[in-house]
Every structure is written in structure tokens, then in C-alpha cells.
N, C-alpha and C. Protein backbone atom coordinates (compact mmCIF):
# COMPACT_ATOMS: atom_id res chain seq x y z
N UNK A 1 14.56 23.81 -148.37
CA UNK A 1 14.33 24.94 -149.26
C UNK A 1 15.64 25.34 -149.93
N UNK A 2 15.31 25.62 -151.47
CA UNK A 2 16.49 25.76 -152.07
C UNK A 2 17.08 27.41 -151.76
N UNK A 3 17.65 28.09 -151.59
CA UNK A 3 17.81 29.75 -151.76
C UNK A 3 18.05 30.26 -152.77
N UNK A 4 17.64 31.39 -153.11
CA UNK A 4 18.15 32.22 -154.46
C UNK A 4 19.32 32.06 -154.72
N UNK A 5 20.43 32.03 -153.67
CA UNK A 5 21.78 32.20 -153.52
C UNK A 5 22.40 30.84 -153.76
N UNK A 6 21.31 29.80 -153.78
CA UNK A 6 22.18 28.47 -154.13
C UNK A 6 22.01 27.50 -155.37
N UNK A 7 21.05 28.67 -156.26
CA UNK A 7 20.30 28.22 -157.44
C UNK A 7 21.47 27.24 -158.20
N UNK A 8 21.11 25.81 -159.22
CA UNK A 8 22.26 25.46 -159.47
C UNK A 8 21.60 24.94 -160.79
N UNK A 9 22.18 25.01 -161.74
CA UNK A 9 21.44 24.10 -163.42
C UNK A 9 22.35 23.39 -163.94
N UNK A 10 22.27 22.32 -164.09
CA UNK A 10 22.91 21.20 -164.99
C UNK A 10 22.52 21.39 -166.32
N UNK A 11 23.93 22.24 -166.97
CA UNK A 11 23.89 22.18 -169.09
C UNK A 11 24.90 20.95 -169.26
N UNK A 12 23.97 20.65 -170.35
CA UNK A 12 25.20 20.19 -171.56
C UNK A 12 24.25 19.90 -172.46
N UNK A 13 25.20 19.35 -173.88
CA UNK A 13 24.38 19.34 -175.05
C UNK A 13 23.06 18.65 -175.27
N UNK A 14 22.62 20.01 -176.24
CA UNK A 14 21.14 19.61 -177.00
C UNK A 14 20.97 17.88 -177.23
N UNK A 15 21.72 17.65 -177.89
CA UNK A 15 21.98 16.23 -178.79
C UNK A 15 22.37 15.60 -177.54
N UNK A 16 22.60 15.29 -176.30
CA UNK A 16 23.57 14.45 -175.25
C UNK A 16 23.46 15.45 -173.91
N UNK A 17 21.87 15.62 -173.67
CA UNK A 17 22.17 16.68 -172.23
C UNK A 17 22.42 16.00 -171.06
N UNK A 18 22.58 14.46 -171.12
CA UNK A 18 23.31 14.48 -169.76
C UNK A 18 24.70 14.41 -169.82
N UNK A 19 25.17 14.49 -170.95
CA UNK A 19 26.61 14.73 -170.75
C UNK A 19 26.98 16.37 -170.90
N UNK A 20 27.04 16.74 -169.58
CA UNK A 20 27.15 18.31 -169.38
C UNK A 20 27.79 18.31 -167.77
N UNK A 21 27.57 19.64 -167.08
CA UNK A 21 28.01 19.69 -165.88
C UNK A 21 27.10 20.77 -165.04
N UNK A 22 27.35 20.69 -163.76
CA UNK A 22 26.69 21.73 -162.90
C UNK A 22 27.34 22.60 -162.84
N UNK A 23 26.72 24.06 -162.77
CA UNK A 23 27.23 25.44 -162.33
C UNK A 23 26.03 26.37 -161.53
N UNK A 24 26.61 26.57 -160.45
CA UNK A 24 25.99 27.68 -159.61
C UNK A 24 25.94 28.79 -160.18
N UNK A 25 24.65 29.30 -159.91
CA UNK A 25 24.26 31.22 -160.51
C UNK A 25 24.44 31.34 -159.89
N UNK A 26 25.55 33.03 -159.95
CA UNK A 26 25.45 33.39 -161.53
C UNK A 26 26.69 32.89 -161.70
N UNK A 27 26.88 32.54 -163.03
CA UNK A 27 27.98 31.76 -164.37
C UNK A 27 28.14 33.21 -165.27
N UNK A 28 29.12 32.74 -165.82
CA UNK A 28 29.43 33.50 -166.77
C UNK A 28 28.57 32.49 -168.15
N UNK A 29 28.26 32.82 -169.39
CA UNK A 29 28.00 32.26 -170.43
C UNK A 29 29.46 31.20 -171.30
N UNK A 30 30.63 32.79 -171.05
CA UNK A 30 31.45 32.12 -171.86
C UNK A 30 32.13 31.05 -170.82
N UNK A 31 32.13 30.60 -169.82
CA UNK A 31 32.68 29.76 -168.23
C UNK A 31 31.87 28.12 -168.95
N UNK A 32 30.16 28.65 -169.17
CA UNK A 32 29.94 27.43 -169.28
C UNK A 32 30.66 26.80 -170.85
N UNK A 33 30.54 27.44 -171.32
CA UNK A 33 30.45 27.10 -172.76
C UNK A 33 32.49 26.67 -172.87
N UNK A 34 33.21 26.89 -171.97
CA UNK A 34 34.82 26.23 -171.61
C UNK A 34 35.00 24.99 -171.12
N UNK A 35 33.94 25.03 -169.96
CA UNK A 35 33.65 23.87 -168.90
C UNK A 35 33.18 22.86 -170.08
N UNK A 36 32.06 23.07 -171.11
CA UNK A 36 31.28 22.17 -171.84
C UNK A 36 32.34 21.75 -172.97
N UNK A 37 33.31 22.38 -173.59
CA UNK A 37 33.82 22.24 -174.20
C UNK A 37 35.46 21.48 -174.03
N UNK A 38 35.82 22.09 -172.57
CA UNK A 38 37.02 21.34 -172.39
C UNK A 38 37.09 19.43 -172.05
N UNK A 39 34.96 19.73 -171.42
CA UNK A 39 34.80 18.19 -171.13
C UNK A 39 34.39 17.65 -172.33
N UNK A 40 34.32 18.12 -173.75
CA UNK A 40 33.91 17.03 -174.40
C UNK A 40 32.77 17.40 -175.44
N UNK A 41 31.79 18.11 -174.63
CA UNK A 41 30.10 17.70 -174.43
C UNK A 41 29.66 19.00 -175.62
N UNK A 42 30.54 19.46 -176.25
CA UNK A 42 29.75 20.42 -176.96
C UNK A 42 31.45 20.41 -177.73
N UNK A 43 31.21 21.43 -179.41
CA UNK A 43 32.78 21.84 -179.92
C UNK A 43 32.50 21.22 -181.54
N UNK A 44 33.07 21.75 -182.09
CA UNK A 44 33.25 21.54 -183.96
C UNK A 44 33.44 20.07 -183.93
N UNK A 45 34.03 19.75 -183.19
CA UNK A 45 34.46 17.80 -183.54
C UNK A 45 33.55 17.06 -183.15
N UNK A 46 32.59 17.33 -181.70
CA UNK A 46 31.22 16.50 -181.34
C UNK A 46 30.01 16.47 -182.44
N UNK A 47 30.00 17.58 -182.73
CA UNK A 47 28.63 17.78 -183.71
C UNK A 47 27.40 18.39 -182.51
N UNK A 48 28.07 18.49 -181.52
CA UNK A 48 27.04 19.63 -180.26
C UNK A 48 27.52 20.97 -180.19
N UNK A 49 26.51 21.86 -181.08
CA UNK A 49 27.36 23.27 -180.87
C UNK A 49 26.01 23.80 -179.61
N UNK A 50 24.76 23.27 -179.87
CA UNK A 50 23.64 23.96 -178.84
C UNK A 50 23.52 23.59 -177.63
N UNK A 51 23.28 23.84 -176.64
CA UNK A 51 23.41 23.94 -174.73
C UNK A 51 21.96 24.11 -174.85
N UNK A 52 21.82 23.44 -173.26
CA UNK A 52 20.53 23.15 -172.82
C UNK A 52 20.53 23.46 -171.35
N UNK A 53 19.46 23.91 -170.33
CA UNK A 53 19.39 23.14 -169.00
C UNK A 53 18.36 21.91 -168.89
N UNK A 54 19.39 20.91 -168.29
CA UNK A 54 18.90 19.80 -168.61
C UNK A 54 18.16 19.30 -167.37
N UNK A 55 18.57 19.96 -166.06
CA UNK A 55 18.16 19.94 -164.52
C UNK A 55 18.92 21.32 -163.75
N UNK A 56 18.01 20.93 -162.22
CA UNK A 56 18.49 22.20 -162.05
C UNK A 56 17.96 21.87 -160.31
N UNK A 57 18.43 22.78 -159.35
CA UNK A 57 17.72 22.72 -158.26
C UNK A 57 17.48 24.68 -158.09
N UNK A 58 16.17 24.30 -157.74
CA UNK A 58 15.76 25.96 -157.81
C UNK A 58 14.00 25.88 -156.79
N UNK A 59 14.37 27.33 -156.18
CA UNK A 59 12.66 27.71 -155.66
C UNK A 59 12.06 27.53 -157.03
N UNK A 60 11.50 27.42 -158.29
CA UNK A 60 11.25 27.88 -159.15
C UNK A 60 11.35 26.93 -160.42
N UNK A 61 10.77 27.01 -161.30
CA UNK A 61 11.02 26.20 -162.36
C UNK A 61 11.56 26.75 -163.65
N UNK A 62 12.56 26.17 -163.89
CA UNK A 62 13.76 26.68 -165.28
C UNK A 62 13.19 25.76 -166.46
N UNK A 63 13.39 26.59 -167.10
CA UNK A 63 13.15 26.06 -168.91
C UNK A 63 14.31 25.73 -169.61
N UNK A 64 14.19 24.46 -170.12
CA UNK A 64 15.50 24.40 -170.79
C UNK A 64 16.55 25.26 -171.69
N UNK A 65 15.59 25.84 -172.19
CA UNK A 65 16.04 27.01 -172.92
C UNK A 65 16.58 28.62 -172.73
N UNK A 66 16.15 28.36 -171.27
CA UNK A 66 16.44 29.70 -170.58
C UNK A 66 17.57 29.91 -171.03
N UNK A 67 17.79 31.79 -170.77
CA UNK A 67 18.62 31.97 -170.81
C UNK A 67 19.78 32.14 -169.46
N UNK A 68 21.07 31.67 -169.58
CA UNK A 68 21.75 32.00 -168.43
C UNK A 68 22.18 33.17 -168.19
N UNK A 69 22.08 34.23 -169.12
CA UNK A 69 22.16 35.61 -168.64
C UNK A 69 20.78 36.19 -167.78
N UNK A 70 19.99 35.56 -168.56
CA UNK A 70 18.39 36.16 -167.63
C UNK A 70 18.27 35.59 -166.74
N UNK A 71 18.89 34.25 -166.10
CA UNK A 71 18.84 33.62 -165.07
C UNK A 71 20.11 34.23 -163.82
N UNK A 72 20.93 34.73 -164.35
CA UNK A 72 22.58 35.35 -163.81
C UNK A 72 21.39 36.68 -163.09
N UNK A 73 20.87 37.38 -164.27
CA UNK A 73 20.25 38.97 -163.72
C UNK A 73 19.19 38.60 -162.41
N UNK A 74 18.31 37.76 -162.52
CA UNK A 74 17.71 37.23 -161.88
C UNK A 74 18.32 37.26 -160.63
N UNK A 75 19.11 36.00 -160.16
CA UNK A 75 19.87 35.77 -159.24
C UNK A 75 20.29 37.16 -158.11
N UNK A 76 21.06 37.58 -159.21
CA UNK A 76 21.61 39.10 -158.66
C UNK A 76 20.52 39.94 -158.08
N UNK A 77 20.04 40.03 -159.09
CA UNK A 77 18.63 41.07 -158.34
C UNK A 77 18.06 40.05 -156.84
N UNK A 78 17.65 39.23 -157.03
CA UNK A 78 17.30 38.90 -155.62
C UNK A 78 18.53 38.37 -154.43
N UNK A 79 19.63 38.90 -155.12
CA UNK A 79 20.88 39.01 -154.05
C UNK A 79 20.62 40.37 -153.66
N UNK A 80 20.66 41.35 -154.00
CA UNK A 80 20.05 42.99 -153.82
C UNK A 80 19.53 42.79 -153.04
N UNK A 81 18.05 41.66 -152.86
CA UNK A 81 16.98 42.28 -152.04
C UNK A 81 17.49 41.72 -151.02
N UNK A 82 18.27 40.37 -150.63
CA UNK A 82 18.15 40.25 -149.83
C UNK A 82 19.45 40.88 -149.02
N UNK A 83 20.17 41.66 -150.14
CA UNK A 83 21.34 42.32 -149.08
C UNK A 83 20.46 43.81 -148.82
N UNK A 84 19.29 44.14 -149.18
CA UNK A 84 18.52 45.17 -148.95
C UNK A 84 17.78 44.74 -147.62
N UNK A 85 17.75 43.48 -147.08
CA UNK A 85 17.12 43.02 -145.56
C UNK A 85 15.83 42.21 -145.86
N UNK A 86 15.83 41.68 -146.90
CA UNK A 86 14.50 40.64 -147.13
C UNK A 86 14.93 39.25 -146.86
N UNK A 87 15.13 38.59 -146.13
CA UNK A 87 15.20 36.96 -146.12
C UNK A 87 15.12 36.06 -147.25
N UNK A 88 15.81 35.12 -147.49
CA UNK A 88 15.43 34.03 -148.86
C UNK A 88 14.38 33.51 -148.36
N UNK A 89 13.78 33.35 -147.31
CA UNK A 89 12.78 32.76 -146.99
C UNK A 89 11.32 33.50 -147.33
N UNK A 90 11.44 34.99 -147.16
CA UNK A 90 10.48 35.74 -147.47
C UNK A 90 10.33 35.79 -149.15
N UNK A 91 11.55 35.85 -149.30
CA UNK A 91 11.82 35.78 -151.09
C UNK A 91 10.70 34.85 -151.64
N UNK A 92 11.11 33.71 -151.43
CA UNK A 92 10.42 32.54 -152.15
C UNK A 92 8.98 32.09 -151.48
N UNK A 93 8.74 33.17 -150.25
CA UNK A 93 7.36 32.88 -150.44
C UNK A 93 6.95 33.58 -151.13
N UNK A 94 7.22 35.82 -151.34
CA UNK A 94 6.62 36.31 -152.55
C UNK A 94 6.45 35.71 -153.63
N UNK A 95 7.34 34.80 -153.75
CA UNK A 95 7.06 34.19 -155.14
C UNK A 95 6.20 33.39 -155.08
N UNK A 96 6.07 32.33 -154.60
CA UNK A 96 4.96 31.83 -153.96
C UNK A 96 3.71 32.37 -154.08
N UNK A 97 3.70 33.20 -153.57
CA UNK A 97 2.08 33.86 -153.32
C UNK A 97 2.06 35.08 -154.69
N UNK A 98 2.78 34.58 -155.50
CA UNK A 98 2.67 35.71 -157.23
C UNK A 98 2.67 37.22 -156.69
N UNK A 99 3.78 37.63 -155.49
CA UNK A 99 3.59 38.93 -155.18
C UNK A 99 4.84 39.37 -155.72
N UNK A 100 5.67 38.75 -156.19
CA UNK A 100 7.01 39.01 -157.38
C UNK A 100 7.58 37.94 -158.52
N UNK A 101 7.53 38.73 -159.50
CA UNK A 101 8.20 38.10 -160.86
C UNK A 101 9.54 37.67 -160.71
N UNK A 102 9.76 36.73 -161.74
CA UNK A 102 11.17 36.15 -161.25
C UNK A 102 11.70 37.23 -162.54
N UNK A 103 12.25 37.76 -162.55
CA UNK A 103 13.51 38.60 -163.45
C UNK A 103 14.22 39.62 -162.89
N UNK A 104 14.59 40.45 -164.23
CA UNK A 104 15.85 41.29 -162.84
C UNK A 104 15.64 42.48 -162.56
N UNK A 105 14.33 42.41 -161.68
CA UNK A 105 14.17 43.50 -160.87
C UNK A 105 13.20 42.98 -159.76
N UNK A 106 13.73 41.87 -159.30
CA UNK A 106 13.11 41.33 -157.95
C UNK A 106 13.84 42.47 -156.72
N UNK A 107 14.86 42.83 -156.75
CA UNK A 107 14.84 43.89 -155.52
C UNK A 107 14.23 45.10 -155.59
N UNK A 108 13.87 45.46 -157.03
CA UNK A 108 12.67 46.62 -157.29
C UNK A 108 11.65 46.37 -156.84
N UNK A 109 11.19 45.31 -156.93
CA UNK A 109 9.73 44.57 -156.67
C UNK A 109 9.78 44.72 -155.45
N UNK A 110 10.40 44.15 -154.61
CA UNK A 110 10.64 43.58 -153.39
C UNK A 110 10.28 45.30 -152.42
N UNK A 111 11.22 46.35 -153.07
CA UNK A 111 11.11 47.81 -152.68
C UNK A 111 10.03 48.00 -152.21
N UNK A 112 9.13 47.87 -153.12
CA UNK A 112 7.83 48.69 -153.52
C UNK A 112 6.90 47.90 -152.13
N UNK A 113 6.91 46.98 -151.36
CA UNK A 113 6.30 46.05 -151.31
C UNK A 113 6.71 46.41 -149.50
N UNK A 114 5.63 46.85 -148.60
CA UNK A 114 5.78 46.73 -147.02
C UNK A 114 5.94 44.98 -146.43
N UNK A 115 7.14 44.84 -146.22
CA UNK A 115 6.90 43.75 -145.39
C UNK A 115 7.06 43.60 -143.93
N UNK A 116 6.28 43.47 -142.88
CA UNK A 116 5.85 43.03 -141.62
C UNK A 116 6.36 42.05 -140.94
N UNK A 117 7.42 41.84 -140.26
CA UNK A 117 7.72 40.47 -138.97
C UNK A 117 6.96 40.45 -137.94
N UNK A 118 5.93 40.00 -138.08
CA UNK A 118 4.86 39.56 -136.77
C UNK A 118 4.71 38.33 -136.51
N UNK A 119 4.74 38.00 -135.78
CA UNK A 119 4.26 36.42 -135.09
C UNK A 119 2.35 36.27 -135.17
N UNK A 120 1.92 36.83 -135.49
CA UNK A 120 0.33 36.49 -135.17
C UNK A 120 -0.44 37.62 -135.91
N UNK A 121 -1.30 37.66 -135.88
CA UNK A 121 -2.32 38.95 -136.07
C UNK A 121 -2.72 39.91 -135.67
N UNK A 122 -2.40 39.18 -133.94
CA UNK A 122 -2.36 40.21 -132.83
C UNK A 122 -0.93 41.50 -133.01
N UNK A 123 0.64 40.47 -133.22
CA UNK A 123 1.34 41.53 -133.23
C UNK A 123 2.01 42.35 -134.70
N UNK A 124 1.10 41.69 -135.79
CA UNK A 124 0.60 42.21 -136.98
C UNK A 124 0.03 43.57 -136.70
N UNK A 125 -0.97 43.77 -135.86
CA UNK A 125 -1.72 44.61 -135.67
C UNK A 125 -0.99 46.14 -134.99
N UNK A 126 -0.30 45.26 -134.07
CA UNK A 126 0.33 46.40 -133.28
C UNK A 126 1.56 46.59 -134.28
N UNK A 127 2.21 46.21 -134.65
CA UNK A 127 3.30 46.79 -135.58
C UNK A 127 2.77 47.65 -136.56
N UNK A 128 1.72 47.47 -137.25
CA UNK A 128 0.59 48.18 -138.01
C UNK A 128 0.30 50.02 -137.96
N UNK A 129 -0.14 49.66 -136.54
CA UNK A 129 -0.54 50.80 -135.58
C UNK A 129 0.18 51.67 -135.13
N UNK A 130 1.36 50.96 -135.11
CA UNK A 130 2.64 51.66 -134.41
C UNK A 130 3.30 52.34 -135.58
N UNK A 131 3.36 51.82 -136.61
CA UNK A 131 3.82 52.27 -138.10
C UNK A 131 2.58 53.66 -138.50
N UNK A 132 1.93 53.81 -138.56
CA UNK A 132 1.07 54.83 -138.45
C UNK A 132 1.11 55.94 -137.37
N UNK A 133 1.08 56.03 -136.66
CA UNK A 133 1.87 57.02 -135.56
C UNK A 133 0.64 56.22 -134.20
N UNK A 134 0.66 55.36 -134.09
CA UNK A 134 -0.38 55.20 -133.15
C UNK A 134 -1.79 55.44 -133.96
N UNK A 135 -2.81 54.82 -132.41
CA UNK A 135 -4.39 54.49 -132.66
C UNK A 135 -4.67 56.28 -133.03
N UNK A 136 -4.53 57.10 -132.80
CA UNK A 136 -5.29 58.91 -132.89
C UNK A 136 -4.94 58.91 -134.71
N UNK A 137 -4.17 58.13 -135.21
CA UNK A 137 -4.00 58.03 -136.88
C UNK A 137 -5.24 57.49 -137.88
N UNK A 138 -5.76 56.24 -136.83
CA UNK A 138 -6.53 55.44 -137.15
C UNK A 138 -8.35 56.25 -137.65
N UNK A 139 -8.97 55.92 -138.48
CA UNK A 139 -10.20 56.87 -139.25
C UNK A 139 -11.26 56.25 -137.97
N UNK A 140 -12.21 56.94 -137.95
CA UNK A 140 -13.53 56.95 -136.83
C UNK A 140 -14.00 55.66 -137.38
N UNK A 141 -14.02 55.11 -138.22
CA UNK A 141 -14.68 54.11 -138.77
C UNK A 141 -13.74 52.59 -138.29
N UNK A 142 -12.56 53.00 -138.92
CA UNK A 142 -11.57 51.81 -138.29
C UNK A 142 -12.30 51.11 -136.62
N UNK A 143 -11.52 52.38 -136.17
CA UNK A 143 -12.10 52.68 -134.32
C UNK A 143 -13.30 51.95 -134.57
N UNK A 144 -14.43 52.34 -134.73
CA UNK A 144 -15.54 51.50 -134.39
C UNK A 144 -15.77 50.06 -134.99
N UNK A 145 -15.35 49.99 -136.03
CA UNK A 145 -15.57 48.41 -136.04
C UNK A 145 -14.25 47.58 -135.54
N UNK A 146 -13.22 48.30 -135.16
CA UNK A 146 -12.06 47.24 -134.29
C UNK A 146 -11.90 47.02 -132.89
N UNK A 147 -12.35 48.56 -132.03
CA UNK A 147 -12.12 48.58 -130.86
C UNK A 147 -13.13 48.36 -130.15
N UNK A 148 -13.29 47.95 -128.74
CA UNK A 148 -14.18 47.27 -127.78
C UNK A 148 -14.47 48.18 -126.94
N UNK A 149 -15.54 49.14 -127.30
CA UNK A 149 -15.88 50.32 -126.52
C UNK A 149 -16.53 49.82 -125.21
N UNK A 150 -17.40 48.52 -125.26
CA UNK A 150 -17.82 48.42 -123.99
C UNK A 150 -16.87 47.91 -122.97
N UNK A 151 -15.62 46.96 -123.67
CA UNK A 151 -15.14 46.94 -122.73
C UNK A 151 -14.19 47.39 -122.17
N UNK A 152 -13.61 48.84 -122.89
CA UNK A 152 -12.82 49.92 -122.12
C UNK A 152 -13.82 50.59 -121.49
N UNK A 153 -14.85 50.67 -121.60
CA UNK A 153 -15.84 51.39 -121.02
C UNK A 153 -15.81 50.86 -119.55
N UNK A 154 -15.86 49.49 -119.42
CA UNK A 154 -15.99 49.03 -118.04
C UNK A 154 -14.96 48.83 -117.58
N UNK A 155 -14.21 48.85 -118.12
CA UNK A 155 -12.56 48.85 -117.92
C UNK A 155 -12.08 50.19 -117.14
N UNK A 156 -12.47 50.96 -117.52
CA UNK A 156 -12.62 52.85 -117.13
C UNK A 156 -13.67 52.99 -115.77
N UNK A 157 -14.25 52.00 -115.57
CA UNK A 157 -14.63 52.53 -114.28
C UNK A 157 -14.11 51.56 -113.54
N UNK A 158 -13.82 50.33 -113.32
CA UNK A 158 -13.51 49.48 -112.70
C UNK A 158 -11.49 49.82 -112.07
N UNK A 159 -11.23 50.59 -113.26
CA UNK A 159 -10.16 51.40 -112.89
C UNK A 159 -9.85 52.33 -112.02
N UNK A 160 -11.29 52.44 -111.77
CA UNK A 160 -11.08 54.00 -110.97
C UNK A 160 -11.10 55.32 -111.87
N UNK A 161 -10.85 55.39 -113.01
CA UNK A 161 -11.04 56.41 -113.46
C UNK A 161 -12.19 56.99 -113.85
N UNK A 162 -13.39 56.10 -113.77
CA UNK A 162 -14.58 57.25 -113.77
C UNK A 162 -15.44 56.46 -112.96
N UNK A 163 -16.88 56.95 -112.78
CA UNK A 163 -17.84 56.51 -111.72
C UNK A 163 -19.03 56.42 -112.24
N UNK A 164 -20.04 55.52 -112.33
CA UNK A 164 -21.42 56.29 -112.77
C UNK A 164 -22.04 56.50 -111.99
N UNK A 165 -23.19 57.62 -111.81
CA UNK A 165 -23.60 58.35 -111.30
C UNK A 165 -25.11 57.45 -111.38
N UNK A 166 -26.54 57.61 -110.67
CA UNK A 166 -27.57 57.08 -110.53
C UNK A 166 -28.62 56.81 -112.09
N UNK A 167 -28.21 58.18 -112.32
CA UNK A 167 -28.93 58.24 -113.13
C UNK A 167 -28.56 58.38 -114.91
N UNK A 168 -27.19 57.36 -114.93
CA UNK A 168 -26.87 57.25 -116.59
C UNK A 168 -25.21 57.96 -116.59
N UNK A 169 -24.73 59.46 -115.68
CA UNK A 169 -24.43 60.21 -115.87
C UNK A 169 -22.78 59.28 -115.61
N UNK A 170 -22.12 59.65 -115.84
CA UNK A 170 -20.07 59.23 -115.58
C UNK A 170 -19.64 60.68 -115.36
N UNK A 171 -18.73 60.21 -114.29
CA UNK A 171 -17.46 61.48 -113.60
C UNK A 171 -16.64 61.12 -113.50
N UNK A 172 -15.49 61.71 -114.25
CA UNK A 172 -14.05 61.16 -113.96
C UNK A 172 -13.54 61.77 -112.54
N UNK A 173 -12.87 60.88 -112.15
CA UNK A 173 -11.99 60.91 -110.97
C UNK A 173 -10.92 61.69 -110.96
């Protein structure tokens, strides 16, 4: 898996894009356009004044045309989130699952958005529950279609804490 943090695009010229170079986001614009120029690959004497991304390694797919400032903002913003406590790993699955846009307000996005470390469904559930102030939070309706009344029920006497009586009736202990 690639990380936000290790995004990388290969420019060089329109007319000759594999003669260009790699730079890690975020770049400066005017960095590439020195790098492209001191090697050759772009400048008044080539006849390449236009830049391209010509490749790239990324969660994500780049357009040649992108821009490297909207790709720089990008970057940054999901440096935010993840210095805000989101994982690159969580990152690029939101993206993944179209629960965030790639531009530059992926740590806005990211804000707005509860995310859960559970191992299962089971401790999905209880982190859930516990985030709510406990089960007495939970609506009468929840309660009945989640919880297993019969078998706290038998659970409650087999405990000792209540008894039934002959005729239907329960006494707590």
C-alpha cells in the first residue's frame, strides 16, 4: 500500500514525458519546473515549455494534467488527518469506500466522520454502547430487537437472583 505521505509523480515534458523526473508530494511548482529545466526536459531552447504527470505511484489515480498545487493541498490535508489520529490505512480505505474526496479538505472530511477500532461486531458493539453512556441510553425498541430477554431471564434465576414461584409468579432473592 502506497501512503498519502509517500505519494510520488513522474513530470516531464508534454512533447518528451519520459524525459522528466520524480518528485515526492508536496513539491513546490517552481522546484519542479528547475529540476525540469536544469535537466534539459523543458526551457526556450527545447521547444518544451508544457509539463505533464506522466506516472506516478499513488492510493489513487492522477491525471496528467493535474494540478501539482491541488495535488500538494491534497497531500497536506490528509497529513492533518492523519496527524489528527486517523491511520493511512484508514485513509485510503475512506477513500475506498467513497466516504472522502480526494482534495484539500480530507482532514475536514475525515472530522466530521466517527471512526471505531473494533476487531469484530461483537466489539463494534460494545465500543458503540459504551460511547453512548451505556445500554439505559439505548431506545425500548433497540432493547427488544437486540437483547436476549429469555436468556437473561434464565440467566436471573439460575443465578440465584430470582426464583419462580408455582404458579408463573418470580421473587427476587
Amino acid at each position: 500500500m502506497i501512503n498519502f505521505s509517500e505519494i510520488k509523480i513522474f513530470v516531464g515534458a508534454v512533447n518528451v514525458p519520459s524525459l522528466g523526473q520524480w518528485f515526492t508530494l508536496p513539491v513546490s511548482p517552481s522546484r519542479v519546473t528547475q529540476v525540469l529545466t536544469e535537466k534539459g526536459a523543458i526551457g526556450s531552447d527545447t521547444g518544451n515549455e508544457e509539463i505533464m504527470i506522466s506516472d506516478y505511484e499513488a492510493p489513487f489515480k492522477i491525471d496528467p494534467y493535474e494540478s501539482i498545487v491541488k495535488l500538494n493541498n491534497m497531500v497536506e490535508s490528509a497529513k492533518r488527518a492523519v496527524e489528527n489520529g486517523v491511520d493511512e490505512q484508514t485513509l485510503a480505505d475512506l477513500y475506498d469506500q467513497g466516504l472522502v474526496l480526494l482534495d484539500n479538505t480530507i482532514d475536514n472530511q475525515v472530522e466530521n466522520l466517527v471512526i471505531i477500532k473494533a476487531e469484530d461486531e461483537d466489539d463494534l458493539a460494545n465500543e458503540v454502547i459504551t460511547r453512548r453512556g451505556g445500554v439505559g441510553q439505548l431506545s425500548n425498541n433497540e432493547i427488544a430487537a437486540y437483547f436476549d430477554f429469555k436468556k437473561y431471564g434464565h440467566d436471573l434465576i439460575l443465578g440465584g437472583d430470582f426464583t419462580k414461584l408455582p404458579h408463573g409468579d418470580y421473587v427476587e432473592l
